[in-house]
Protein backbone atom coordinates (compact mmCIF):
# COMPACT_ATOMS: atom_id res chain seq x y z
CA UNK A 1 0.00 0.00 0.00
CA UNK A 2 1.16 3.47 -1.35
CA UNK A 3 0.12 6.68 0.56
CA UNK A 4 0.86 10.27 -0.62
CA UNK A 5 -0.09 13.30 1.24
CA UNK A 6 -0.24 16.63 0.13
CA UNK A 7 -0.06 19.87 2.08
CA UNK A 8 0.94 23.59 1.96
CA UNK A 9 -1.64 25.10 0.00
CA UNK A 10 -3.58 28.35 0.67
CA UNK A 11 -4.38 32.02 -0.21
CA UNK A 12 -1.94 33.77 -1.88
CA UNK A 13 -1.98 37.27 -3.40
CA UNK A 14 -1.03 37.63 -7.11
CA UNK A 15 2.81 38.08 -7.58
CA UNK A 16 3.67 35.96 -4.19
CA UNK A 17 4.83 32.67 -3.65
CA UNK A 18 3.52 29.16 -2.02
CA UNK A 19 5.22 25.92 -1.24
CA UNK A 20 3.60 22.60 -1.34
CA UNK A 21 5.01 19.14 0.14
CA UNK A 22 3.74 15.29 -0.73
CA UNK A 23 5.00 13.14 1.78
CA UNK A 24 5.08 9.08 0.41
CA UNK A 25 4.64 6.70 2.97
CA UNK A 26 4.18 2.60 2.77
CA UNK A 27 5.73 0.24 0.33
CA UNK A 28 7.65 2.90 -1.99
CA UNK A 29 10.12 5.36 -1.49
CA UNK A 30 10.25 8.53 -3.31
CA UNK A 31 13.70 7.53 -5.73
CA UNK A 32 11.36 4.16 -6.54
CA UNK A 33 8.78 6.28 -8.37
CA UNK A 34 9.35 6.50 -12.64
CA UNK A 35 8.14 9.78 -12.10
CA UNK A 36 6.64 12.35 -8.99
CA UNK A 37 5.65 15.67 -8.82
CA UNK A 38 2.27 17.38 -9.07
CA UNK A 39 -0.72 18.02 -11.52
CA UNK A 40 -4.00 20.79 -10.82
CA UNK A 41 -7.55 20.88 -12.07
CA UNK A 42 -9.43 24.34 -11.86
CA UNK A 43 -13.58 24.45 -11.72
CA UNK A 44 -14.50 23.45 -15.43
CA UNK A 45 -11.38 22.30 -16.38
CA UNK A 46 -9.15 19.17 -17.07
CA UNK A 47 -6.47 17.78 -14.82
CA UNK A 48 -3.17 19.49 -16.35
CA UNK A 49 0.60 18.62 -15.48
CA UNK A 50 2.25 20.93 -13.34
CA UNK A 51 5.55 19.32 -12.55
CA UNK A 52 7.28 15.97 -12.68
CA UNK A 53 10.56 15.13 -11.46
CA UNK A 54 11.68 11.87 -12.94
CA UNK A 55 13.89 9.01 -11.33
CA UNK A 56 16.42 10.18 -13.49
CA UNK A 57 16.52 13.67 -12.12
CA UNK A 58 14.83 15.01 -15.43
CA UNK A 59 12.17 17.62 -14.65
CA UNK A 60 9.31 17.94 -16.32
CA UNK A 61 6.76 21.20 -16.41
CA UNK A 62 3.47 22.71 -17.50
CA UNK A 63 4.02 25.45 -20.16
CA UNK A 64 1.79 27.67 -17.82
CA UNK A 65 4.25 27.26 -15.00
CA UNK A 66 7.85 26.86 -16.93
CA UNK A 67 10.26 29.55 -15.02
CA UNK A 68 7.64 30.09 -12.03
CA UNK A 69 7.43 27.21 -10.34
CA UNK A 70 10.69 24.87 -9.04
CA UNK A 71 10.39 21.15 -8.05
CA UNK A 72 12.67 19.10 -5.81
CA UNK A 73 12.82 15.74 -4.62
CA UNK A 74 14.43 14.82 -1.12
CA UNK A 75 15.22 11.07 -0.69
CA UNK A 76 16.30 11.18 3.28
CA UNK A 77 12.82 12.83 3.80
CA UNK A 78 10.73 11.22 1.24
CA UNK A 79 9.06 14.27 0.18
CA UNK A 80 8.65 16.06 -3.11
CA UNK A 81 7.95 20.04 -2.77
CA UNK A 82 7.03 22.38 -5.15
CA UNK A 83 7.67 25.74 -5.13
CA UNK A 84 5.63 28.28 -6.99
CA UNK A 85 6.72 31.90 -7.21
CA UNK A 86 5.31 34.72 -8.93
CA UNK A 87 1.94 33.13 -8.71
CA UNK A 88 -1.07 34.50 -11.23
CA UNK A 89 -5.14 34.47 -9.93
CA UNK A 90 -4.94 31.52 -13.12
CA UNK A 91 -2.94 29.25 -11.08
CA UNK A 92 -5.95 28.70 -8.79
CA UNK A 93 -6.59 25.02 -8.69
CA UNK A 94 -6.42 22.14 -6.53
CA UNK A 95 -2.92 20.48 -6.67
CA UNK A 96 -2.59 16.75 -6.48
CA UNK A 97 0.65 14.60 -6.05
CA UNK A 98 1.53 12.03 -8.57
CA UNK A 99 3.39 9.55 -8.56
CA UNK A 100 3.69 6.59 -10.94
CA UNK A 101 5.32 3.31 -10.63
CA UNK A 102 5.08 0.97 -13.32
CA UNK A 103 1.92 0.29 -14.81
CA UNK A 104 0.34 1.99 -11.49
CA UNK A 105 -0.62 5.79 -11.07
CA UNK A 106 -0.93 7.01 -7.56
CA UNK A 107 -2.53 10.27 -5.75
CA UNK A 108 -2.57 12.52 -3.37
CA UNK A 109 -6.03 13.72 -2.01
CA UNK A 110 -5.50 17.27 -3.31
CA UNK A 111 -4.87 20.31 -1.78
CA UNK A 112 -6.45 23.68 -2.43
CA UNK A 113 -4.55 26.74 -3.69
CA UNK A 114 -6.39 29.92 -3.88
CA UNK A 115 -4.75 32.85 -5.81
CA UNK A 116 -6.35 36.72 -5.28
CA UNK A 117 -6.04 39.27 -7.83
């Protein structure tokens, strides 16, 4: 059994910054995972990537967030964290961990962030 929890989001003016962690607990470690990071789905809208951090160290991001937002992956804590800076009213969504290993997709159980113009 594979458990990731995500946390950190919020309210955030336009032009500030949030961070958000997924912790991975139970039969996988974060360095097992093919790939990690985080995908968001807005009100009306279809789940879109935000982030992935491969196990090769690749990164992977959303065009909407290329040069705002910064991933990182931290093996001794098991925890992936994104960091989003310079944050638009558009990047209101709720954020869910990924992770997939194999042939299996995993997620978080979302976590809300709230950008005000």
């Amino acid at each position: 059994q594979v458990q990731l929890a995500d946390s950190g989001g919020g309210l955030v003016q336009a032009g500030g910054s949030l961070g958000l962690s997924c912790s991975v607990s139970g039969a996988l470690f974060i360095y097992n995972f093919d790939a990690i990071g985080w995908y968001r789905q807005a009100p009306g809208k279809q789940r879109e990537l935000v982030a992935l951090i491969r196990r090769n160290g690749i990164k992977d991001y959303g065009d909407s967030v290329a040069g705002r937002f910064g991933i990182s992956r931290d093996n001794a804590k098991n925890t992936v964290v994104l960091e989003m800076n310079k944050m638009k009213p558009e990047d209101t969504a709720v954020y869910y961990c990924y992770g997939q290993f194999r042939a299996d997709d995993h997620w978080g159980q979302g976590t809300q962030v709230t950008v005000s113009s």
